[in-house]
Protein backbone atom coordinates (compact mmCIF):
# COMPACT_ATOMS: atom_id res chain seq x y z
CA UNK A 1 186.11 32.54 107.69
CA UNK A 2 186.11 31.92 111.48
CA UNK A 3 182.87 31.52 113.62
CA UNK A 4 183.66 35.11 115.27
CA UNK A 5 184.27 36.31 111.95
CA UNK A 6 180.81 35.53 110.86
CA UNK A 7 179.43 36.66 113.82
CA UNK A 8 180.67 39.63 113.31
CA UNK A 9 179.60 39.79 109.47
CA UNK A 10 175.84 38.84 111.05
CA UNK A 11 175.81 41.86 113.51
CA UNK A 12 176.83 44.01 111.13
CA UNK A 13 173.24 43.67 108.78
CA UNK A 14 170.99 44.44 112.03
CA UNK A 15 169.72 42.90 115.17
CA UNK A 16 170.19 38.77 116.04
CA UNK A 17 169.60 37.14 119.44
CA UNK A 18 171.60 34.16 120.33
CA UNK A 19 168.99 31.83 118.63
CA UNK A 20 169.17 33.25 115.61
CA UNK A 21 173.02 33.43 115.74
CA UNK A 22 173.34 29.74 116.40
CA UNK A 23 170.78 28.95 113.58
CA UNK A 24 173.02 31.10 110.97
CA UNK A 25 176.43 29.18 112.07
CA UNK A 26 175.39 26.29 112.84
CA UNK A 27 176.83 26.12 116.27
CA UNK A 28 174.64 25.29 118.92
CA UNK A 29 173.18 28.22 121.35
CA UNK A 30 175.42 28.11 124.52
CA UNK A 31 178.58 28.00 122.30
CA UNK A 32 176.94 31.38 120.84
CA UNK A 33 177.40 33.18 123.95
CA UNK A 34 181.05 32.34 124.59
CA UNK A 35 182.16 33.59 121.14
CA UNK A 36 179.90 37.36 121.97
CA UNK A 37 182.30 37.61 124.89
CA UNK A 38 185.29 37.61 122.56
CA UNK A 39 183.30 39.86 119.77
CA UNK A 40 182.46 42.15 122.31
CA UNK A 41 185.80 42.82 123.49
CA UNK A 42 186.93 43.13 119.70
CA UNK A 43 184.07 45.34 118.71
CA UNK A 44 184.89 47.33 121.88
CA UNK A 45 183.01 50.59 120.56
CA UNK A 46 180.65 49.38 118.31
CA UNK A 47 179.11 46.47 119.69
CA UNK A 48 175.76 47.26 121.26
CA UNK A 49 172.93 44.90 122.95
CA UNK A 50 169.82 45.65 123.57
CA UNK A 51 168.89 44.45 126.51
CA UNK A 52 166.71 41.75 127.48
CA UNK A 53 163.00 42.60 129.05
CA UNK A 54 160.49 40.92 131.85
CA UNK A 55 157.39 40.06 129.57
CA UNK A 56 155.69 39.65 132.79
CA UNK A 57 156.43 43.34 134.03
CA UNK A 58 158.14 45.09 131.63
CA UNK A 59 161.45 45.72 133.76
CA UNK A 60 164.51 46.34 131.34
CA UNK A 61 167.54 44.82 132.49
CA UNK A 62 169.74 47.96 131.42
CA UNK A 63 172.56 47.43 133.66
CA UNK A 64 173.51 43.86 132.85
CA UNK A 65 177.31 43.71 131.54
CA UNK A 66 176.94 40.07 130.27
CA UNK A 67 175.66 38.93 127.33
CA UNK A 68 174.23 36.05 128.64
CA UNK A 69 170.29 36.56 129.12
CA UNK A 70 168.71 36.67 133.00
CA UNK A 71 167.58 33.40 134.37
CA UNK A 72 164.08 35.65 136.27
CA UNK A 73 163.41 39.04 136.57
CA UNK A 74 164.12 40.54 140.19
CA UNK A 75 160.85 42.51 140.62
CA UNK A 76 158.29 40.01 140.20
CA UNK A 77 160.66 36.58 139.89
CA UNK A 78 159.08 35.68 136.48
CA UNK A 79 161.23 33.48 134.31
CA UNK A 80 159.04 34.32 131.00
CA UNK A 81 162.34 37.04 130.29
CA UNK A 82 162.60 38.63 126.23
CA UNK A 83 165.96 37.40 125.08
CA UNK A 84 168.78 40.16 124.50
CA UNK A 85 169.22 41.26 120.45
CA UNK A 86 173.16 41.90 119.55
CA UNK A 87 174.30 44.28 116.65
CA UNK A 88 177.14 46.29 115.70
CA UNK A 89 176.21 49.93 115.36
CA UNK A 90 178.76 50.57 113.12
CA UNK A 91 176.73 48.73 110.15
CA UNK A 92 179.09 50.76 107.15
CA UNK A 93 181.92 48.63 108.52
């Protein structure tokens, strides 16, 4: 099985941040995101994130197209930023 494949298999039982995606697969954390750019183009309509949060503010970075977390929230500049969870929401897949 290929990396993306288990990636895949991972999203598929519930929510996993890059962290816990690199821990799983033993790959480290920056490769993590490179491979979610590739899943998310293969699980065009079922791949979901939920988007990282300021836990300084609260601001929800809803409009963000990459999967790649924020380096500091734009309201009040904090850097202390909630990292973004990845599933597929087609789980019976």
């Amino acid at each position: 099985m290929t990396i993306r494949e288990e990636i895949i298999e991972l999203l598929t039982t519930g929510e996993w941040s890059a962290r816990d995606i690199s821990q799983a697969t033993h790959i480290p954390e920056k490769e993590v995101y490179a491979h979610l750019e590739h899943v998310k183009k293969s699980l065009k309509g079922t791949f979901r994130i939920n988007p990282p949060q300021c836990l300084n503010c609260g601001f929800t970075f809803t409009k963000r197209r990459t999967v790649r977390p924020p380096s500091r929230c734009p309201l009040c500049k904090s850097e202390h930023i909630q990292e973004p969870a990845f599933f597929c929401s087609n789980s019976g897949k």
